[in-house]
N, C-alpha and C. Protein backbone atom coordinates (compact mmCIF):
# COMPACT_ATOMS: atom_id res chain seq x y z
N UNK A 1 14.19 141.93 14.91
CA UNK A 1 14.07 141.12 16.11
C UNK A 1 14.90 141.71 17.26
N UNK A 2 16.32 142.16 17.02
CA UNK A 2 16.83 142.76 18.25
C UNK A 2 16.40 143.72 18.37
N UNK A 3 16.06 144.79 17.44
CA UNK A 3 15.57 145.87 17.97
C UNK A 3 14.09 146.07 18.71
N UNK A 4 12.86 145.14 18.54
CA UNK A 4 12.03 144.57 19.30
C UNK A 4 12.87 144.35 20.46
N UNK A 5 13.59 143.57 21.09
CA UNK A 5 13.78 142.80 22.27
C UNK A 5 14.39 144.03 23.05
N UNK A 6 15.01 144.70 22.26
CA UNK A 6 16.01 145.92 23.05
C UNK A 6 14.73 147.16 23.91
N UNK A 7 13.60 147.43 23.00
CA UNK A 7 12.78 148.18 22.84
C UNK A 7 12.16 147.86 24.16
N UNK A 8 12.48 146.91 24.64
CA UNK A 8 11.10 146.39 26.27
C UNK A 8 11.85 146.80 27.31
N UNK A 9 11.02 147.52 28.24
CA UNK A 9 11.19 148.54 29.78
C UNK A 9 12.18 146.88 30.67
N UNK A 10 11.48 145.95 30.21
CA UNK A 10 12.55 145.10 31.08
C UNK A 10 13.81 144.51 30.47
N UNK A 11 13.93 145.06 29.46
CA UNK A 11 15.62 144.89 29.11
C UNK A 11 16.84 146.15 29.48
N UNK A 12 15.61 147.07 29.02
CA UNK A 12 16.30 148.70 29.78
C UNK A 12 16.70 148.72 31.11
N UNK A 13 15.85 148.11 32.17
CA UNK A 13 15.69 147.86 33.28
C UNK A 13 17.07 147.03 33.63
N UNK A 14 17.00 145.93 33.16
CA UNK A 14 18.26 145.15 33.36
C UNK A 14 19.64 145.57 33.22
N UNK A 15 19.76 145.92 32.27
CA UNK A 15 21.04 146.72 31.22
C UNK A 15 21.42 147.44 32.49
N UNK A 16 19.94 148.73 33.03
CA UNK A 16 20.62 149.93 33.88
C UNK A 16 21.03 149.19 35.09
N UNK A 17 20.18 147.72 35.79
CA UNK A 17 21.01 147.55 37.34
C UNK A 17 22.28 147.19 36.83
N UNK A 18 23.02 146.35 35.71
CA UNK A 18 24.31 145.58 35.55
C UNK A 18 25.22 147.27 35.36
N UNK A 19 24.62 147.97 34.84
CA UNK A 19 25.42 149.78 34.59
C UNK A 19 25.81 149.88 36.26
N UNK A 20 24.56 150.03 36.40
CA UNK A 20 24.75 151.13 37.96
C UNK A 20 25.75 150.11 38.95
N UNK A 21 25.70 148.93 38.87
CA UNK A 21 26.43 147.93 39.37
C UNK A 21 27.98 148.62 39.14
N UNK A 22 28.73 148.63 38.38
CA UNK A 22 29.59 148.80 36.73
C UNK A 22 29.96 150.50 37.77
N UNK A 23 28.74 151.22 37.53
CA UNK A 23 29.20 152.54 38.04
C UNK A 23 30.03 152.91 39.20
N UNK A 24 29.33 152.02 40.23
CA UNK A 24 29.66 152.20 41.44
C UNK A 24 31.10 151.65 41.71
N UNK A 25 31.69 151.33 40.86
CA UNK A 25 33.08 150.89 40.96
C UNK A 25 34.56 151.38 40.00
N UNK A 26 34.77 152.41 40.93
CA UNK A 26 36.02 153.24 40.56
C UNK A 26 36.53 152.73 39.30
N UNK A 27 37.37 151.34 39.72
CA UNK A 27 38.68 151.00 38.70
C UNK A 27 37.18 150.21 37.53
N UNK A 28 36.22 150.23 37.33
CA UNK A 28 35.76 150.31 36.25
C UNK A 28 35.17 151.42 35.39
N UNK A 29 35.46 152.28 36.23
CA UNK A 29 35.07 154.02 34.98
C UNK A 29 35.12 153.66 33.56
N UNK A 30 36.57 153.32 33.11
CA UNK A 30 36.15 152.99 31.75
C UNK A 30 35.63 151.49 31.09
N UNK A 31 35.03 151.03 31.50
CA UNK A 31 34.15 149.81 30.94
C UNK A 31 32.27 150.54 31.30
N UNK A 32 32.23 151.23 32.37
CA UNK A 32 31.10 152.30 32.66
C UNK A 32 31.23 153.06 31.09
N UNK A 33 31.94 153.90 30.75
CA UNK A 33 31.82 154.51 29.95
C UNK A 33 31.53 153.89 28.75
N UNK A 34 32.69 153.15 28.41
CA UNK A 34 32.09 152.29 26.96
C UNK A 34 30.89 151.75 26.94
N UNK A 35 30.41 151.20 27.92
CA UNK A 35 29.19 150.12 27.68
C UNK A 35 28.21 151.28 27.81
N UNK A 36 27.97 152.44 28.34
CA UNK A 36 26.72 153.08 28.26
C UNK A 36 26.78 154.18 26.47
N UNK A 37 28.52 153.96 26.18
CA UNK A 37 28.37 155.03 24.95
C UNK A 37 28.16 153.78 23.70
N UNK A 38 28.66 152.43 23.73
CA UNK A 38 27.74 151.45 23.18
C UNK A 38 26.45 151.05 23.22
N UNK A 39 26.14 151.18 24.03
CA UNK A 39 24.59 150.91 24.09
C UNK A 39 23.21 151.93 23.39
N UNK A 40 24.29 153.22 23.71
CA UNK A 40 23.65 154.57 23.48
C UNK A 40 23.43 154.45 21.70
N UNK A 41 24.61 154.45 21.52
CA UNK A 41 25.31 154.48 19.68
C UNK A 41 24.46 153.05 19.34
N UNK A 42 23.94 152.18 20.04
CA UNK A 42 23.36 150.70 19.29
C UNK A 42 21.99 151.53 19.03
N UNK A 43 21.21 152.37 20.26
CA UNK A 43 20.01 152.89 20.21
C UNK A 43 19.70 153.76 18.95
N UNK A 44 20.30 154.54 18.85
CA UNK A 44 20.66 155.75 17.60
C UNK A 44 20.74 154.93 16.52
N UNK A 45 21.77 153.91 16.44
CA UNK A 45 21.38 153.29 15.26
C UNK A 45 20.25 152.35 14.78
N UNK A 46 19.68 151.82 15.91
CA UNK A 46 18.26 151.19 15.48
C UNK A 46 17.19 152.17 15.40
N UNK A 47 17.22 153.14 15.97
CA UNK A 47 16.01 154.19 16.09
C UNK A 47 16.02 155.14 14.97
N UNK A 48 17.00 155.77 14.59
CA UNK A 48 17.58 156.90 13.40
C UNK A 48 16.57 157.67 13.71
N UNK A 49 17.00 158.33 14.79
CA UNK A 49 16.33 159.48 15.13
C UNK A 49 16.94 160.98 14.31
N UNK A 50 15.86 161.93 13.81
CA UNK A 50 16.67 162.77 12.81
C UNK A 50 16.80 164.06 14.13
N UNK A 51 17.43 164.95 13.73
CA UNK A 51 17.88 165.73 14.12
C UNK A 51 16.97 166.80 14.76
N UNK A 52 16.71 167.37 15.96
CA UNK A 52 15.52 168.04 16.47
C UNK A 52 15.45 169.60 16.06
N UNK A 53 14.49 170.01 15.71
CA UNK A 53 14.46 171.27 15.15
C UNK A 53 13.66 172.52 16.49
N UNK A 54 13.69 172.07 17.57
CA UNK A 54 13.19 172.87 18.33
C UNK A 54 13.25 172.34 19.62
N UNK A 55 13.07 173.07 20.57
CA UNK A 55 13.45 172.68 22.19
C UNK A 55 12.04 171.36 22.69
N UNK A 56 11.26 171.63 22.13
CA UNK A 56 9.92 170.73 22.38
C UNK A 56 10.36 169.51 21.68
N UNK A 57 10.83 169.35 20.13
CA UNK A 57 11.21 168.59 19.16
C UNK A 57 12.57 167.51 20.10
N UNK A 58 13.67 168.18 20.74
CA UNK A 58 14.60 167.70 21.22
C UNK A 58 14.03 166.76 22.35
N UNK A 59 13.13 167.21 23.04
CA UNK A 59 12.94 166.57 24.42
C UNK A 59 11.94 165.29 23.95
N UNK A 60 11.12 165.84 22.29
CA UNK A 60 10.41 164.36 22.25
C UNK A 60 11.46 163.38 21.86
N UNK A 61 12.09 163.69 20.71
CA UNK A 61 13.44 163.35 20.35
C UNK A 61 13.59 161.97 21.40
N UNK A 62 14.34 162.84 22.72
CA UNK A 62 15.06 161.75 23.62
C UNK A 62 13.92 160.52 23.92
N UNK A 63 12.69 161.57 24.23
CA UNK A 63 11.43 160.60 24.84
C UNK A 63 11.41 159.04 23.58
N UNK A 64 11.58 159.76 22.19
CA UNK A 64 11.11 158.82 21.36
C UNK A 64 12.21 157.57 21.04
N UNK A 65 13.40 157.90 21.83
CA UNK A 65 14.64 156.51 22.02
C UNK A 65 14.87 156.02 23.25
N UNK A 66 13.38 156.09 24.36
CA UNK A 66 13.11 155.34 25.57
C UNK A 66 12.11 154.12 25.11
N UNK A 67 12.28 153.38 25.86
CA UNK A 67 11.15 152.18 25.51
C UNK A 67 9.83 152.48 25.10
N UNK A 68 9.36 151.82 24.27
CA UNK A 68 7.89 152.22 23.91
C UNK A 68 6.93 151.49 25.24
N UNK A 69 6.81 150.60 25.66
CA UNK A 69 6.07 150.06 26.49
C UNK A 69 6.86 150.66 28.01
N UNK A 70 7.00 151.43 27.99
CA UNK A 70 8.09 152.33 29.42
C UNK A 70 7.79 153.58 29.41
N UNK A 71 7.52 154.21 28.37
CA UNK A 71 7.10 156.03 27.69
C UNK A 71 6.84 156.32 28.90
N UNK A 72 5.81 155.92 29.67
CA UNK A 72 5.03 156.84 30.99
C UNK A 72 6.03 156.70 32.11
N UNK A 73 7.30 156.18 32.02
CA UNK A 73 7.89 156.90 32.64
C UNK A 73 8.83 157.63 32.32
N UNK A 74 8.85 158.53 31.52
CA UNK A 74 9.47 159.49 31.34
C UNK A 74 8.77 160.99 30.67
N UNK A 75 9.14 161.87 31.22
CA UNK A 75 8.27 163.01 31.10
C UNK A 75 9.10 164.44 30.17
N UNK A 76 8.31 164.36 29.60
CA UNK A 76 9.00 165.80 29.34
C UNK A 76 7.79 166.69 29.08
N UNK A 77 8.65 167.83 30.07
CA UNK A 77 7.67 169.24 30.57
C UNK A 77 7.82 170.39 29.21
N UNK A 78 6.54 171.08 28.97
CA UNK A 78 6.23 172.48 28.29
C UNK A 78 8.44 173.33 28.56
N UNK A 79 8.62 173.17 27.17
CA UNK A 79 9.85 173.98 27.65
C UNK A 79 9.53 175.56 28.11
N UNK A 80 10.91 176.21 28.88
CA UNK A 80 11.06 177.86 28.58
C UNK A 80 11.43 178.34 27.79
N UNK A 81 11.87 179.50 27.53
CA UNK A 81 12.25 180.16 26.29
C UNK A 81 14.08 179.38 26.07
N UNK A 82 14.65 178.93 27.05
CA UNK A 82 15.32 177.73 26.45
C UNK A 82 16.20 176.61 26.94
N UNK A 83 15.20 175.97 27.66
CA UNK A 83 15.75 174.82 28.31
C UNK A 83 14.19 174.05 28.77
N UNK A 84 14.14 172.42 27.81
CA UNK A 84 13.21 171.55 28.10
C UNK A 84 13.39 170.60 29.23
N UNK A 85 12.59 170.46 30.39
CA UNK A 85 12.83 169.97 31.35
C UNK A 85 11.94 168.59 31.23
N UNK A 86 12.70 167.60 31.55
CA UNK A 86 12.51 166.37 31.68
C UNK A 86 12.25 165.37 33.06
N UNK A 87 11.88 164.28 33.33
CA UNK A 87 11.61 163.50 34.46
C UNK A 87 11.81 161.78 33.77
N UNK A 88 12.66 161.25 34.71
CA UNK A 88 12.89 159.63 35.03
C UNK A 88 12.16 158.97 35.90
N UNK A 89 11.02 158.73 35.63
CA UNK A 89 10.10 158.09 36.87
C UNK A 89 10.33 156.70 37.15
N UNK A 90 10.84 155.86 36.32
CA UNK A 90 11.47 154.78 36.94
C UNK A 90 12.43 154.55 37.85
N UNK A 91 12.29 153.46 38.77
CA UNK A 91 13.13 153.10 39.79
C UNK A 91 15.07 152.88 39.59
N UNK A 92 14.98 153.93 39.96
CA UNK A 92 16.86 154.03 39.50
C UNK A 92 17.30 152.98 40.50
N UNK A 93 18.13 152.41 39.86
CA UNK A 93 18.97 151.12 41.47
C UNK A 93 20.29 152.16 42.52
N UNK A 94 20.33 153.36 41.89
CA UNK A 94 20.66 154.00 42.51
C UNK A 94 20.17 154.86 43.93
N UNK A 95 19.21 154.86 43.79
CA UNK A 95 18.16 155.16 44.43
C UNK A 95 18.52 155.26 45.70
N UNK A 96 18.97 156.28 46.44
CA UNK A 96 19.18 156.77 47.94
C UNK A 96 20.60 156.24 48.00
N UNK A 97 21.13 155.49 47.29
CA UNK A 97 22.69 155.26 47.75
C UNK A 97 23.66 156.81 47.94
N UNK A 98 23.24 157.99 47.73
CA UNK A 98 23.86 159.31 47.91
C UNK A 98 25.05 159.00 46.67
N UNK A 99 25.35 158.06 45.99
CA UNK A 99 25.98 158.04 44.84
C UNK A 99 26.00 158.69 43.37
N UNK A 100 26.09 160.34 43.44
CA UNK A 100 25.90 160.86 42.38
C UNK A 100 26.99 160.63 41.60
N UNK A 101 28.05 160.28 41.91
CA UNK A 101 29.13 160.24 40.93
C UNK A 101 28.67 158.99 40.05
N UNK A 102 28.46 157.87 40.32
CA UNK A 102 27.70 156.75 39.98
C UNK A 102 26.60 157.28 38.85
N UNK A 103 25.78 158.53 39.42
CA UNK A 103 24.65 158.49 38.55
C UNK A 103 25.41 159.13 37.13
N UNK A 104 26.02 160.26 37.66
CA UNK A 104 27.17 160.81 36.58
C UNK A 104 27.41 159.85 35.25
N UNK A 105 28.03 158.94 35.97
CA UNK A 105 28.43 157.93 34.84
C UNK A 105 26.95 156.91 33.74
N UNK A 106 26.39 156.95 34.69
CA UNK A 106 25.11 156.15 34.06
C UNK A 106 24.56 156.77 33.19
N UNK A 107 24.41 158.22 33.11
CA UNK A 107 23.73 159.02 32.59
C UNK A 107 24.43 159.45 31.15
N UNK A 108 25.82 159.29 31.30
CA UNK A 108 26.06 159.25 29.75
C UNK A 108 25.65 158.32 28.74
N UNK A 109 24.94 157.42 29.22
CA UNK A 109 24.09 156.79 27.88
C UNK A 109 22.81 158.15 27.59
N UNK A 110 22.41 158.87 28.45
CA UNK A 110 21.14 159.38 27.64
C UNK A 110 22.08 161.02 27.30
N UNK A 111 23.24 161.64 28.24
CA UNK A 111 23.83 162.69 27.50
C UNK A 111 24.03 161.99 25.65
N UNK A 112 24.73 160.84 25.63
CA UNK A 112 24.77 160.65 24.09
C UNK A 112 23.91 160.64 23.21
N UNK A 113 22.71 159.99 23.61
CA UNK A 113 21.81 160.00 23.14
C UNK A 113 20.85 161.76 22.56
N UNK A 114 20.94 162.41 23.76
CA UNK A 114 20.60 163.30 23.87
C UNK A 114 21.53 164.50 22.68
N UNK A 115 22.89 163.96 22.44
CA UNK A 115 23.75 164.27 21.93
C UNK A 115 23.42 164.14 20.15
N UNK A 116 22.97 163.18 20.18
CA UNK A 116 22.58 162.59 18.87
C UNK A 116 21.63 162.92 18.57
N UNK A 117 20.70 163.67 18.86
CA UNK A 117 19.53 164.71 18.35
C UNK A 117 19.77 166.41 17.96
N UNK A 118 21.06 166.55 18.61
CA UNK A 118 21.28 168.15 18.79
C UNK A 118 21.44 168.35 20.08
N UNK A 119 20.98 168.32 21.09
CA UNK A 119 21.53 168.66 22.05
C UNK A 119 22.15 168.49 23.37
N UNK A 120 22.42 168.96 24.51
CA UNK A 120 23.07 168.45 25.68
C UNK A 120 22.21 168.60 26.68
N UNK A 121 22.59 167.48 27.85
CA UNK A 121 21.55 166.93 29.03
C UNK A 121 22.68 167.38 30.07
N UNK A 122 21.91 168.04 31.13
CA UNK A 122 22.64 168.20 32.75
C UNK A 122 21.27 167.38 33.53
N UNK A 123 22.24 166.56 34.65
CA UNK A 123 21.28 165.83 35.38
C UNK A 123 21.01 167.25 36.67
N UNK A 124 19.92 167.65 36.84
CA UNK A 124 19.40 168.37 37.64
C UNK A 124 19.75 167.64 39.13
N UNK A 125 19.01 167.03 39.39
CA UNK A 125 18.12 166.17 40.36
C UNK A 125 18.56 164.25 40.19
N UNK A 126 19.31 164.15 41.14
CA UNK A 126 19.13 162.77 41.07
C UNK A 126 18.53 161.62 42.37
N UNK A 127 17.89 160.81 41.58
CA UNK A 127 17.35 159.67 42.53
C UNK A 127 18.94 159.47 43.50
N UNK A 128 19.59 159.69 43.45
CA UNK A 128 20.63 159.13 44.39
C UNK A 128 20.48 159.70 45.70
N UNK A 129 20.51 160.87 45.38
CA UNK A 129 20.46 161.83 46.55
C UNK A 129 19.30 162.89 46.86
N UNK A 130 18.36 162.67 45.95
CA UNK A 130 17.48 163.67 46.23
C UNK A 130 16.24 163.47 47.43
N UNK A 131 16.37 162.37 47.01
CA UNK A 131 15.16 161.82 48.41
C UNK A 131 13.66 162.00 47.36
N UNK A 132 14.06 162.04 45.76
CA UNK A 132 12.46 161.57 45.60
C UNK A 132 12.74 160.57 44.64
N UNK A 133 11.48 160.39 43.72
CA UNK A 133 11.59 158.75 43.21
C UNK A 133 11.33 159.44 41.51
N UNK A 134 12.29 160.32 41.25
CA UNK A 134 12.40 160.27 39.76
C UNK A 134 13.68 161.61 39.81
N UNK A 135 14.56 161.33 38.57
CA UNK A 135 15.38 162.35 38.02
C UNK A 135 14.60 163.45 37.38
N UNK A 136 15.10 164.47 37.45
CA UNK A 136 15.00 165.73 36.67
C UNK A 136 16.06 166.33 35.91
N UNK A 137 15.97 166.17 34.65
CA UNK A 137 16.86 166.80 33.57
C UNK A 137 16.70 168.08 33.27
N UNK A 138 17.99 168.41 32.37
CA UNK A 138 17.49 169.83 31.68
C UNK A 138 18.13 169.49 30.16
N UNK A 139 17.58 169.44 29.19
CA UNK A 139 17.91 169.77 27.44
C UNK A 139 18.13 170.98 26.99
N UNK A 140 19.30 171.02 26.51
CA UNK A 140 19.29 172.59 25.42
C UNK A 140 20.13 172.10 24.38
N UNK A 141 19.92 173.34 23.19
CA UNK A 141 20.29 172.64 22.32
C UNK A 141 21.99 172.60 22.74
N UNK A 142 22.71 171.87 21.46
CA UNK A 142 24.37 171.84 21.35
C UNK A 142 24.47 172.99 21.17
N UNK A 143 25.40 173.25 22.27
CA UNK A 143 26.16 174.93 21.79
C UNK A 143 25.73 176.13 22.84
N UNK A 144 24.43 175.68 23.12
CA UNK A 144 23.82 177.05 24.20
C UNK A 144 24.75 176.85 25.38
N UNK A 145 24.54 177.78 26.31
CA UNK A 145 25.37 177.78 27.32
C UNK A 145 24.56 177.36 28.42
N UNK A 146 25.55 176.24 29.04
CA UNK A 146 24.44 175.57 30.24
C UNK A 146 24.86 176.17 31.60
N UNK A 147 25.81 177.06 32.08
CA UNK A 147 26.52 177.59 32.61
C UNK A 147 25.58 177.86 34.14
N UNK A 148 24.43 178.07 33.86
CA UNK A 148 23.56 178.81 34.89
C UNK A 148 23.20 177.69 35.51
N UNK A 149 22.93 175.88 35.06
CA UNK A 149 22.96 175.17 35.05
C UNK A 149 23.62 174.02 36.12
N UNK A 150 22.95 173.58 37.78
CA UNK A 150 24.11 172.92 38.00
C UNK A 150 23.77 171.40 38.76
N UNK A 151 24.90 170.67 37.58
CA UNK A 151 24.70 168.80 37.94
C UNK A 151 24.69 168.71 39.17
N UNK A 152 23.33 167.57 39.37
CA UNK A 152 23.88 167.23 40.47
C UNK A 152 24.71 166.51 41.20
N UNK A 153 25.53 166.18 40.25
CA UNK A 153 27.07 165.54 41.22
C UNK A 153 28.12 166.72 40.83
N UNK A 154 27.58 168.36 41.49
CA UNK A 154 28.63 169.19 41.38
C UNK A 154 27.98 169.78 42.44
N UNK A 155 26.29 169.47 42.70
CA UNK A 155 25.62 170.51 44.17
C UNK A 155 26.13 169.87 45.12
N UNK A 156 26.42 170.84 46.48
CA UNK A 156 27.39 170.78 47.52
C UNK A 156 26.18 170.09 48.75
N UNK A 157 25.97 169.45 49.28
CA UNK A 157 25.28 169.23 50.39
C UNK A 157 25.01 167.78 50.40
């Protein structure tokens, strides 16, 4: 039964405005953090997602611990030889506030998540500041070097 109720785009939905709320406020960083690495660790444990054996495998991976009735918005693209690129087409409440540090923090619910399959997430592209209406990720596995790689609450402009 909870894991049904958790599973619907409008509980996800909710959860992320009370986060991004949560984010946007300094002296709560760490209650931001816990509640998105709780929430993350509740997902993993209702889902028992096993461990991804390939860059295509990882990105369904994440896709397959997003809402089932929500799936279409989230995308994941044909990887390269090694990094699977992803899309958030839902309405971030972040959305044009130029608050990437905010998104920073929000986004460690799906780095954990992402974590819990094998590998690590850099937010490319964010609804905060990008001026379009979905995030762009990048997946590789744990361990590769993301170095070439850069968040966008580290791009300068």
């Amino acid at each position: 039964m909870l894991k049904q109720l958790l599973e619907k785009q409008k509980v996800f939905n909710q959860s992320l405005r009370i986060l991004a709320v949560l984010s946007r406020r300094g002296t709560l960083n760490g209650l931001t953090h816990l509640m998105t690495t709780i929430l993350a660790q509740l997902n993993v444990f209702l889902n028992r997602p096993s461990p991804s054996k390939s860059l295509q495998d990882l990105g369904d991976r994440w896709l397959g611990m997003m809402p089932p009735d929500g799936q279409h918005l989230f995308k994941v693209e044909k990887p390269t030889s090694d990094t699977v690129h992803t899309q958030i087409h839902l309405h971030c409440p972040l959305r044009g506030t130029g608050d990437v540090e905010a998104c920073y923090k929000l986004m460690n619910y799906d780095r954990k998540l992402v974590d819990a399959v094998g590998g690590q997430l850099v937010v490319l592209e964010s609804q905060a500041n990008s001026g379009k209406s979905y995030c762009r990720l990048a997946l590789r596995p744990k361990g590769a070097d993301v170095s070439d790689l850069v968040p966008a609450h580290q791009q300068g402009g």
